[in-house]
PDB file of N, CA and C in Angstrom:
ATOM      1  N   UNK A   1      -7.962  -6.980  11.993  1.00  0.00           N
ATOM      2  CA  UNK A   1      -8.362  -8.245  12.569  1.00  0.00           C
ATOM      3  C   UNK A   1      -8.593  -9.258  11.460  1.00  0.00           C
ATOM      4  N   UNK A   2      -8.369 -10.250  11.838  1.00  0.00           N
ATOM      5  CA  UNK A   2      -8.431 -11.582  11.045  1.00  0.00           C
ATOM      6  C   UNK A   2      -9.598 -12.400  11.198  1.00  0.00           C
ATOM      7  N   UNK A   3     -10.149 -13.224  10.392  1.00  0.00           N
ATOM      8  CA  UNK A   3     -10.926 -14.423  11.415  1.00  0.00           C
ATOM      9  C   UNK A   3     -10.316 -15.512  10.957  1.00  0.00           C
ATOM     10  N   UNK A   4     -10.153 -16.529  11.624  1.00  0.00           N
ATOM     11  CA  UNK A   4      -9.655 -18.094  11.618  1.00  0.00           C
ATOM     12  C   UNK A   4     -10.818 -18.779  12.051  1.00  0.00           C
ATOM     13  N   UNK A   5     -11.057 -19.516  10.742  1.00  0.00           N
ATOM     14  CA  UNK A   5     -11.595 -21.224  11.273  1.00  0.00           C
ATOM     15  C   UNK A   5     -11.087 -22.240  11.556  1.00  0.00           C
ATOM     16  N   UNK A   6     -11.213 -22.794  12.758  1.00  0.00           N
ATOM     17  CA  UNK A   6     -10.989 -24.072  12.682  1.00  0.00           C
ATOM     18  C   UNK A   6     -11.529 -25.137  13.687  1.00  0.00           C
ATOM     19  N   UNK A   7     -11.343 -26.528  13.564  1.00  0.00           N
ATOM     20  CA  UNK A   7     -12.196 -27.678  14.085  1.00  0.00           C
ATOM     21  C   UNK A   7     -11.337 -28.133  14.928  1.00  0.00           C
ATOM     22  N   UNK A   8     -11.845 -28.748  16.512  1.00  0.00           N
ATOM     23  CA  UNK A   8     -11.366 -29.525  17.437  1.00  0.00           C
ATOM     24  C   UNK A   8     -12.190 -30.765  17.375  1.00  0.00           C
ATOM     25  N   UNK A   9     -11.849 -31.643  17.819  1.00  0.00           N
ATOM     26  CA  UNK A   9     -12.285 -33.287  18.048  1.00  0.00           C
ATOM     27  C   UNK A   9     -13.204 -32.511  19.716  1.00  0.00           C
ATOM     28  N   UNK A  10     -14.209 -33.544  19.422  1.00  0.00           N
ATOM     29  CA  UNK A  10     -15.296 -33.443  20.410  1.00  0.00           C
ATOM     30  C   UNK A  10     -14.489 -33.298  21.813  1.00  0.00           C
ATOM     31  N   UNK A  11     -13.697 -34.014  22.024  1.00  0.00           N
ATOM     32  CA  UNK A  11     -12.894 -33.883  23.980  1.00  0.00           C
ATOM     33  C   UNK A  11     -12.224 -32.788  23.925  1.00  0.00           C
ATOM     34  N   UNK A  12     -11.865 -32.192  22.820  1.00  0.00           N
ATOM     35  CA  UNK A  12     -11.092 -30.644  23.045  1.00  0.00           C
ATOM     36  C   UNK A  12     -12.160 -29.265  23.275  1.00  0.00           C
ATOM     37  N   UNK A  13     -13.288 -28.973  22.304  1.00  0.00           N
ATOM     38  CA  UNK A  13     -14.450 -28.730  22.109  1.00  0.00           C
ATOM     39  C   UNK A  13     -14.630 -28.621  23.706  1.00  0.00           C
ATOM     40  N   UNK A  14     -15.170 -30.206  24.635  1.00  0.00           N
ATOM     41  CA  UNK A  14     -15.810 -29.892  25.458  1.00  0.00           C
ATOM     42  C   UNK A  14     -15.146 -29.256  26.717  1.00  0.00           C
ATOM     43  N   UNK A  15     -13.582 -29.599  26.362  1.00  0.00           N
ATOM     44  CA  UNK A  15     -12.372 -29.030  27.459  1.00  0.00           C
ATOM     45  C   UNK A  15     -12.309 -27.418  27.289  1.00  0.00           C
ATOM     46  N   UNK A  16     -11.930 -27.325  26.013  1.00  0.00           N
ATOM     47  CA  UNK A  16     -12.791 -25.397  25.965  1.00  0.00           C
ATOM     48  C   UNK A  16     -13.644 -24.631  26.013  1.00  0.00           C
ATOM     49  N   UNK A  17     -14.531 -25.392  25.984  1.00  0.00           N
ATOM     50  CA  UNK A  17     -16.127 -25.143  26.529  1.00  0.00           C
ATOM     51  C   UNK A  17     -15.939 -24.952  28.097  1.00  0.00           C
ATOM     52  N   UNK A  18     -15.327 -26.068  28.736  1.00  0.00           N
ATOM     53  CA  UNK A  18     -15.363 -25.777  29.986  1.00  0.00           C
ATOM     54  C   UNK A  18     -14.496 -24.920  31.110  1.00  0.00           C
ATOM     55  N   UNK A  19     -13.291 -24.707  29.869  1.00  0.00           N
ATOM     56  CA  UNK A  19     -12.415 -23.840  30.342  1.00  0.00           C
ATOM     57  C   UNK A  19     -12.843 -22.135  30.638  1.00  0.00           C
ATOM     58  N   UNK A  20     -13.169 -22.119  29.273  1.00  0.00           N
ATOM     59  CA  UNK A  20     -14.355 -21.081  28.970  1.00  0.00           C
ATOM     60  C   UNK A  20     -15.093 -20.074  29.673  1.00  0.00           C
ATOM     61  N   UNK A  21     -16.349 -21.386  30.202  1.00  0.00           N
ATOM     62  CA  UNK A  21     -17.136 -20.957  31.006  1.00  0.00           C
ATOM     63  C   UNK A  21     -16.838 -20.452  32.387  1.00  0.00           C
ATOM     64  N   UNK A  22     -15.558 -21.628  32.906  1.00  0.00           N
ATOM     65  CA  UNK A  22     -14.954 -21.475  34.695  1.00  0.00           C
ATOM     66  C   UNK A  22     -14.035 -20.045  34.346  1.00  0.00           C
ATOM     67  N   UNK A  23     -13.491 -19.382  33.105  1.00  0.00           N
ATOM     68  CA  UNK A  23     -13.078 -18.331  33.014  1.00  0.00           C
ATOM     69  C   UNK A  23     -13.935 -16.992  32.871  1.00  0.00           C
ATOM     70  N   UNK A  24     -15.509 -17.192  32.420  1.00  0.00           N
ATOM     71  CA  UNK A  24     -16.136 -16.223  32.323  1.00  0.00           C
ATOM     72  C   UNK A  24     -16.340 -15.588  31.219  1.00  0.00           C
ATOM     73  N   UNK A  25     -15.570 -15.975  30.239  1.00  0.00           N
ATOM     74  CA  UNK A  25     -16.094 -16.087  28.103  1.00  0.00           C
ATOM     75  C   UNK A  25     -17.355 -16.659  28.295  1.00  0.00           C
ATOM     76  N   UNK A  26     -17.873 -15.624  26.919  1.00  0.00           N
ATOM     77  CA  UNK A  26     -19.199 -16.060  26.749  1.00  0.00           C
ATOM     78  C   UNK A  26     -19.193 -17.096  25.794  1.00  0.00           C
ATOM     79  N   UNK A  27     -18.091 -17.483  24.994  1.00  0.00           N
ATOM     80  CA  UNK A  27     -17.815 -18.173  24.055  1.00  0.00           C
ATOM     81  C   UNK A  27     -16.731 -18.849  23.859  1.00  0.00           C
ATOM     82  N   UNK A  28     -16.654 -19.895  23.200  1.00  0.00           N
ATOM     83  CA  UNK A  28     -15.505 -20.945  23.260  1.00  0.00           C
ATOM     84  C   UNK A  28     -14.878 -19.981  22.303  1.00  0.00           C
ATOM     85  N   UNK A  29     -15.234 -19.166  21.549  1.00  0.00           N
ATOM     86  CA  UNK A  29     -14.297 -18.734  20.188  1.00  0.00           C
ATOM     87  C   UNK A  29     -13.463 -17.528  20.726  1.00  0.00           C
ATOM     88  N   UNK A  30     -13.895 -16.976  21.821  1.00  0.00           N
ATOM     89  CA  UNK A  30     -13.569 -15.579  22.615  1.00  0.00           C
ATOM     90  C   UNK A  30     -12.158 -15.916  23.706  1.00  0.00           C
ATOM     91  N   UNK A  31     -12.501 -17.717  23.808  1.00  0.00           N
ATOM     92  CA  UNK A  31     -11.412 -17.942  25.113  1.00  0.00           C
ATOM     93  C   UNK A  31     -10.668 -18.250  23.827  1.00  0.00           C
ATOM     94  N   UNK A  32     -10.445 -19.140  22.751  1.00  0.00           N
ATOM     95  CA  UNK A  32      -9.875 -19.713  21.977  1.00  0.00           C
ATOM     96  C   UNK A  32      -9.230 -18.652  21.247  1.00  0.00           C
ATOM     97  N   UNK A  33      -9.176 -17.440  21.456  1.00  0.00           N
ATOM     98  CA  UNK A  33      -8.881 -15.944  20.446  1.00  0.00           C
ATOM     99  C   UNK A  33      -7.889 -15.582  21.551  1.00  0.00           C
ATOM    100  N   UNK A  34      -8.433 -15.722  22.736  1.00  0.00           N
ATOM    101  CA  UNK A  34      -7.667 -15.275  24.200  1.00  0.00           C
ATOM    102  C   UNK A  34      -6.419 -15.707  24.173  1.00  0.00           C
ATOM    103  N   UNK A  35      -6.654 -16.929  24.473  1.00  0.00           N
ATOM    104  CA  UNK A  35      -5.258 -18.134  24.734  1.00  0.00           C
ATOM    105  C   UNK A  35      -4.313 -17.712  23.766  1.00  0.00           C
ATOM    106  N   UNK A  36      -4.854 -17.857  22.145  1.00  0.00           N
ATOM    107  CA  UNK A  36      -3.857 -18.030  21.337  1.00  0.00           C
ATOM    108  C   UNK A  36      -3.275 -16.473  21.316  1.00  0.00           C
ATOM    109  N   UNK A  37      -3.848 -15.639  21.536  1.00  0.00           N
ATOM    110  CA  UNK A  37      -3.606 -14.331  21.733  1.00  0.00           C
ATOM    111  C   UNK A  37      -2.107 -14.126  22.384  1.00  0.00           C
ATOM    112  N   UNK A  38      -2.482 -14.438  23.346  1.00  0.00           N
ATOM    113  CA  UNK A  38      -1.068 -14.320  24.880  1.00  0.00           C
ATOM    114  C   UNK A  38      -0.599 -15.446  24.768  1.00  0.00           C
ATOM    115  N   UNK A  39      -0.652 -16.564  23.652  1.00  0.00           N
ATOM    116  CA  UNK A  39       0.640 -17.325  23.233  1.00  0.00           C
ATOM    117  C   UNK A  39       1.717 -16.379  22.746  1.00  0.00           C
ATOM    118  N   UNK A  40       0.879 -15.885  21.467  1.00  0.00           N
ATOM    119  CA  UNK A  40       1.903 -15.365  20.328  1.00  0.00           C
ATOM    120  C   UNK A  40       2.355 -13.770  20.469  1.00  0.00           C
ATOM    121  N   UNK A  41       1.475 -13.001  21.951  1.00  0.00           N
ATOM    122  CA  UNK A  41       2.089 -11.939  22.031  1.00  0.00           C
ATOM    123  C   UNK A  41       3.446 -11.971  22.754  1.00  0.00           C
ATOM    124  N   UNK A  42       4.405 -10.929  22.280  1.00  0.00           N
ATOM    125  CA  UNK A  42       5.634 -10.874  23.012  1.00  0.00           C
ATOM    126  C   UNK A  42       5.215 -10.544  24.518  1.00  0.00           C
ATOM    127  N   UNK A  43       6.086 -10.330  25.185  1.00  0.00           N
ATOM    128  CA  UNK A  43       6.486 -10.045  26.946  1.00  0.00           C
ATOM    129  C   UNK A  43       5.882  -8.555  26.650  1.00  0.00           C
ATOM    130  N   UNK A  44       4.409  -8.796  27.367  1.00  0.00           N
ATOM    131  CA  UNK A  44       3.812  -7.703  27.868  1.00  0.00           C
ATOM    132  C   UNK A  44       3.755  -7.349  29.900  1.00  0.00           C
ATOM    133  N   UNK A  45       3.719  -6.305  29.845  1.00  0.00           N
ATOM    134  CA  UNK A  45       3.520  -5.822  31.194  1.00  0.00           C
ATOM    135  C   UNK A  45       1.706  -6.230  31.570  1.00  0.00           C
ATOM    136  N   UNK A  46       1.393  -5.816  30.730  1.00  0.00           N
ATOM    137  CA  UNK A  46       0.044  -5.591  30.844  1.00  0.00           C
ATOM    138  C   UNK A  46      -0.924  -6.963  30.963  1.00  0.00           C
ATOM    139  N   UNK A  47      -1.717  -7.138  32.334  1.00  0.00           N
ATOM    140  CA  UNK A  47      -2.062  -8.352  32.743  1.00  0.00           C
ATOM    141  C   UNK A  47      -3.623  -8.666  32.739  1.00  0.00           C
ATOM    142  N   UNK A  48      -4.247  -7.543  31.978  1.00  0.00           N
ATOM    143  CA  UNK A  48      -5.689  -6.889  32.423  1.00  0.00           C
ATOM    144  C   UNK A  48      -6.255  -8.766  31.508  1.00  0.00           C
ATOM    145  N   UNK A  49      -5.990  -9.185  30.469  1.00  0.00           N
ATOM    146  CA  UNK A  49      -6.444 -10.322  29.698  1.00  0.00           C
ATOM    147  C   UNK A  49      -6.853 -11.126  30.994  1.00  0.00           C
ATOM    148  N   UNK A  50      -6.017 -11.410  32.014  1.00  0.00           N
ATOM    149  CA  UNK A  50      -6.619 -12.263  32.532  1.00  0.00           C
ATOM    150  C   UNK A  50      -7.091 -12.056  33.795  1.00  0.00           C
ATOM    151  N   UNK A  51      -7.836 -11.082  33.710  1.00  0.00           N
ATOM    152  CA  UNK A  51      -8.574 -10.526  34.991  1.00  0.00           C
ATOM    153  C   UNK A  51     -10.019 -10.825  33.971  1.00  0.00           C
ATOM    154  N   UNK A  52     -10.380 -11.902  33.580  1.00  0.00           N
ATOM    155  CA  UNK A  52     -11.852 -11.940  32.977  1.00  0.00           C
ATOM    156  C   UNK A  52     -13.386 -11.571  33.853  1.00  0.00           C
ATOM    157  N   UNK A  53     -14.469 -11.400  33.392  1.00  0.00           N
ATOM    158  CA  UNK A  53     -15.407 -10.993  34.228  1.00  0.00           C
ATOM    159  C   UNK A  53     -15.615 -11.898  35.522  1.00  0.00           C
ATOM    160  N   UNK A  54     -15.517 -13.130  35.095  1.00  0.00           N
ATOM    161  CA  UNK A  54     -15.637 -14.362  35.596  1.00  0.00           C
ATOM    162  C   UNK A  54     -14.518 -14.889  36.842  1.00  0.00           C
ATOM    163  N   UNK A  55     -13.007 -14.100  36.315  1.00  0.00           N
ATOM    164  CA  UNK A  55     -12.351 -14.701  37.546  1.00  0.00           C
ATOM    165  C   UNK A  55     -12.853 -13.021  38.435  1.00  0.00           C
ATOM    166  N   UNK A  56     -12.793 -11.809  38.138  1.00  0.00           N
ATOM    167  CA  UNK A  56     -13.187 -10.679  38.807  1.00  0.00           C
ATOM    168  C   UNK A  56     -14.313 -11.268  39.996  1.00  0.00           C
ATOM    169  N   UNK A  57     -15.371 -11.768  39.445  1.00  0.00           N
ATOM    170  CA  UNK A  57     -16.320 -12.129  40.028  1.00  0.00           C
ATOM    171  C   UNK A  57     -16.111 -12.939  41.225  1.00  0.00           C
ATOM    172  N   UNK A  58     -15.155 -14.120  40.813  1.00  0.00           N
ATOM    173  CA  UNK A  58     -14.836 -14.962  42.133  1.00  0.00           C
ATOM    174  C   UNK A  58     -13.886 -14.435  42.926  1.00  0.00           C
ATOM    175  N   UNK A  59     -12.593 -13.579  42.759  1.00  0.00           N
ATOM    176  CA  UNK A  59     -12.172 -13.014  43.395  1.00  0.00           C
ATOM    177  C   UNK A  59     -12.856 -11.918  44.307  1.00  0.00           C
ATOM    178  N   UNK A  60     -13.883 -11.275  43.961  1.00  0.00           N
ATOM    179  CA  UNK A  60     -14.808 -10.725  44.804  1.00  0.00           C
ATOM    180  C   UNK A  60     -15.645 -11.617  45.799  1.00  0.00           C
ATOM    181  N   UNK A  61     -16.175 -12.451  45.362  1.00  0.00           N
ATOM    182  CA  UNK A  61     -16.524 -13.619  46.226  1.00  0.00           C
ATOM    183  C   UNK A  61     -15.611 -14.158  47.118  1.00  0.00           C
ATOM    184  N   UNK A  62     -14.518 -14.361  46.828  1.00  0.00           N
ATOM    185  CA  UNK A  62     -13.261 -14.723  47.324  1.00  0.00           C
ATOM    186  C   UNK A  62     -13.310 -13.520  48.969  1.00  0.00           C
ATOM    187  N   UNK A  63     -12.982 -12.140  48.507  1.00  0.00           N
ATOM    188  CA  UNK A  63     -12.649 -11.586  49.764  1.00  0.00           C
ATOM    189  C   UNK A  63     -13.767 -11.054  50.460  1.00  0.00           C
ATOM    190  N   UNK A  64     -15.147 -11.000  49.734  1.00  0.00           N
ATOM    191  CA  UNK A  64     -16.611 -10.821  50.577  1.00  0.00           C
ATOM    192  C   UNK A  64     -16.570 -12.065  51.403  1.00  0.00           C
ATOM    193  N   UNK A  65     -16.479 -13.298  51.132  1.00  0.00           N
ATOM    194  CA  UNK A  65     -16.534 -14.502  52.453  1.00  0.00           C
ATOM    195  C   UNK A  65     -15.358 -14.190  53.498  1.00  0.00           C
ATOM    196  N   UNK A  66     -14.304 -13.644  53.190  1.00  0.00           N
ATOM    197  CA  UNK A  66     -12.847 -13.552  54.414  1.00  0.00           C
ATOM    198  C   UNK A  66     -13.577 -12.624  55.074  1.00  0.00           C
ATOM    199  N   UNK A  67     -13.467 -11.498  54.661  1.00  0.00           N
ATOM    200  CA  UNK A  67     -13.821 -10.427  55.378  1.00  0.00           C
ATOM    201  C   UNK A  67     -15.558 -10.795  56.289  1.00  0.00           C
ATOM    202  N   UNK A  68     -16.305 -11.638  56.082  1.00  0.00           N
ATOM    203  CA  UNK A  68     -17.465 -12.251  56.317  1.00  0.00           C
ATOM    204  C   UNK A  68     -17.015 -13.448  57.741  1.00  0.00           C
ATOM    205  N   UNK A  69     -15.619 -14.008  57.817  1.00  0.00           N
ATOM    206  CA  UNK A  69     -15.071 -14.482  58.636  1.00  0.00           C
ATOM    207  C   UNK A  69     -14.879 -15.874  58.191  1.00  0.00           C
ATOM    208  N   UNK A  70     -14.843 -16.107  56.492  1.00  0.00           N
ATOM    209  CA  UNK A  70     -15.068 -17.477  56.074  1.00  0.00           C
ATOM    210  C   UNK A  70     -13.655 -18.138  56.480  1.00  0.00           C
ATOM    211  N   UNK A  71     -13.611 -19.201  55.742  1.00  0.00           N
ATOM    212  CA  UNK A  71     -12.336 -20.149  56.338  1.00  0.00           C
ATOM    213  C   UNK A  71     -11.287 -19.226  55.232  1.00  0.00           C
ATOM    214  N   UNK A  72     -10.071 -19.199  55.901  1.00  0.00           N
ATOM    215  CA  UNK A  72      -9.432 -18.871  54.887  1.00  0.00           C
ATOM    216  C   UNK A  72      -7.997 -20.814  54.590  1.00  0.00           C
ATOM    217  N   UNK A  73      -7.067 -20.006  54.291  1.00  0.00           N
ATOM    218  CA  UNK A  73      -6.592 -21.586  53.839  1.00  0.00           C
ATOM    219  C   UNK A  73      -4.623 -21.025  54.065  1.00  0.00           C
ATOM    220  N   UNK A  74      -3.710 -21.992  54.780  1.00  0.00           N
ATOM    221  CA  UNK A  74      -2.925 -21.563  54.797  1.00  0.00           C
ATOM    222  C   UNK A  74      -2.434 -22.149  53.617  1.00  0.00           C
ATOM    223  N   UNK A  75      -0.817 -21.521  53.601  1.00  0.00           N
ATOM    224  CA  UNK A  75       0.062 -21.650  52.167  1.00  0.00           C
ATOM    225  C   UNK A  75       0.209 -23.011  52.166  1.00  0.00           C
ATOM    226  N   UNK A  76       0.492 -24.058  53.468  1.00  0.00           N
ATOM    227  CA  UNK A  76       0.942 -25.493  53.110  1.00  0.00           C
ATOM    228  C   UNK A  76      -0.216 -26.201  52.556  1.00  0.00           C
ATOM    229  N   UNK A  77      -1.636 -25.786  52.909  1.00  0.00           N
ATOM    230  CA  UNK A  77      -3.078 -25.658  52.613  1.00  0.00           C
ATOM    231  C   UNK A  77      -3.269 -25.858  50.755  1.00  0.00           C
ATOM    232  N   UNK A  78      -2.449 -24.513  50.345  1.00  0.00           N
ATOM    233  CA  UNK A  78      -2.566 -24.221  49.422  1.00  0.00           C
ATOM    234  C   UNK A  78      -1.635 -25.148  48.309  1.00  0.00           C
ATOM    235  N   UNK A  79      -0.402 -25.040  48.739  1.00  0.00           N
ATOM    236  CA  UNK A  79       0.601 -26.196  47.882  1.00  0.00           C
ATOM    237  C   UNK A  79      -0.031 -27.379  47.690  1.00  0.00           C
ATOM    238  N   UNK A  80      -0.629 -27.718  48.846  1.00  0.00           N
ATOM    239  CA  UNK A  80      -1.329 -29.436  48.414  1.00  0.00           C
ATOM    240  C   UNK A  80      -2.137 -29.146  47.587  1.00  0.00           C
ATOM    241  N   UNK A  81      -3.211 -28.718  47.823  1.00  0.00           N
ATOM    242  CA  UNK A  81      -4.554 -28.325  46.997  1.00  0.00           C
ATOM    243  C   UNK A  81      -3.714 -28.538  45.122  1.00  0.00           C
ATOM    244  N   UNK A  82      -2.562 -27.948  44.763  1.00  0.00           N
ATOM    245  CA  UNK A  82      -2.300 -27.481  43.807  1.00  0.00           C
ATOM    246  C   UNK A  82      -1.214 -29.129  43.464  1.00  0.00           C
ATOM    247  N   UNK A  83      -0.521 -29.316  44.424  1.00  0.00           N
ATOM    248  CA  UNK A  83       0.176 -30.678  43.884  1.00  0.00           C
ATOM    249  C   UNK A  83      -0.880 -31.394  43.253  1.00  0.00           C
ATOM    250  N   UNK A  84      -2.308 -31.635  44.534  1.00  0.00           N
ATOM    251  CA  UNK A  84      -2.937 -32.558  44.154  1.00  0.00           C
ATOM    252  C   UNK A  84      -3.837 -32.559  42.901  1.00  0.00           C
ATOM    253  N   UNK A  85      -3.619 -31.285  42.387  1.00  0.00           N
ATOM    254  CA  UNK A  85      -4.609 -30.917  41.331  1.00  0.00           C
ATOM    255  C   UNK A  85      -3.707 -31.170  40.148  1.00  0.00           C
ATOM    256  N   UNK A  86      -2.449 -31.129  40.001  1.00  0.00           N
ATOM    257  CA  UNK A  86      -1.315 -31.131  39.124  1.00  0.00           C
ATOM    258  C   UNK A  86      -0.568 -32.631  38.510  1.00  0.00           C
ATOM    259  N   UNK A  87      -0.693 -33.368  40.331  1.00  0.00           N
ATOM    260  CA  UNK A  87      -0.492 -34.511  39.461  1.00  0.00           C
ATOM    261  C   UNK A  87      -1.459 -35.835  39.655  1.00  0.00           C
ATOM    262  N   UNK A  88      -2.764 -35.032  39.480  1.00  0.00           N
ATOM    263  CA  UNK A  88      -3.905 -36.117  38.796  1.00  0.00           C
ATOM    264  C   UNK A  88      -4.681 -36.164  39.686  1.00  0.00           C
TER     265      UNK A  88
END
């Protein structure tokens, strides 16, 4: 293992900070090790990186409310949600 330093400008900082946290890293340096990680690895099978504690968690939340009888959301539901998140 290696360690790398290096500096982001305050709006990147707080964009990985927040990426971070909604992923479930305890640390900006842990998501920032992550990312660049599964940039530079070749074509793996193996998908476990991004099953973090954090998305585990909401995906459990996720099917405890369905099964609870929550709303669920259809696919045309879902495409918008994602256009509208995509372009702005």
């Amino acid at each position: 293992m290696h360690q790398v330093q290096l500096e982001l400008n305050d709006k990147l900082y707080d964009e990985a900070k927040r990426r971070a946290a909604e992923a479930g890293y305890e640390t900006v340096g842990e998501y920032i090790a992550d990312v660049v990680s599964d940039d530079l690895a070749e074509y793996t099978e193996n998908l476990d990186h991004l099953f973090t504690p954090g998305r585990v968690d909401h995906i459990d939340g996720v099917i405890a409310n369905v099964k609870a009888g929550g709303k669920t959301h259809t696919a045309a539901e879902v495409r918008e949600r994602f256009r509208k998140r995509f372009e702005g």
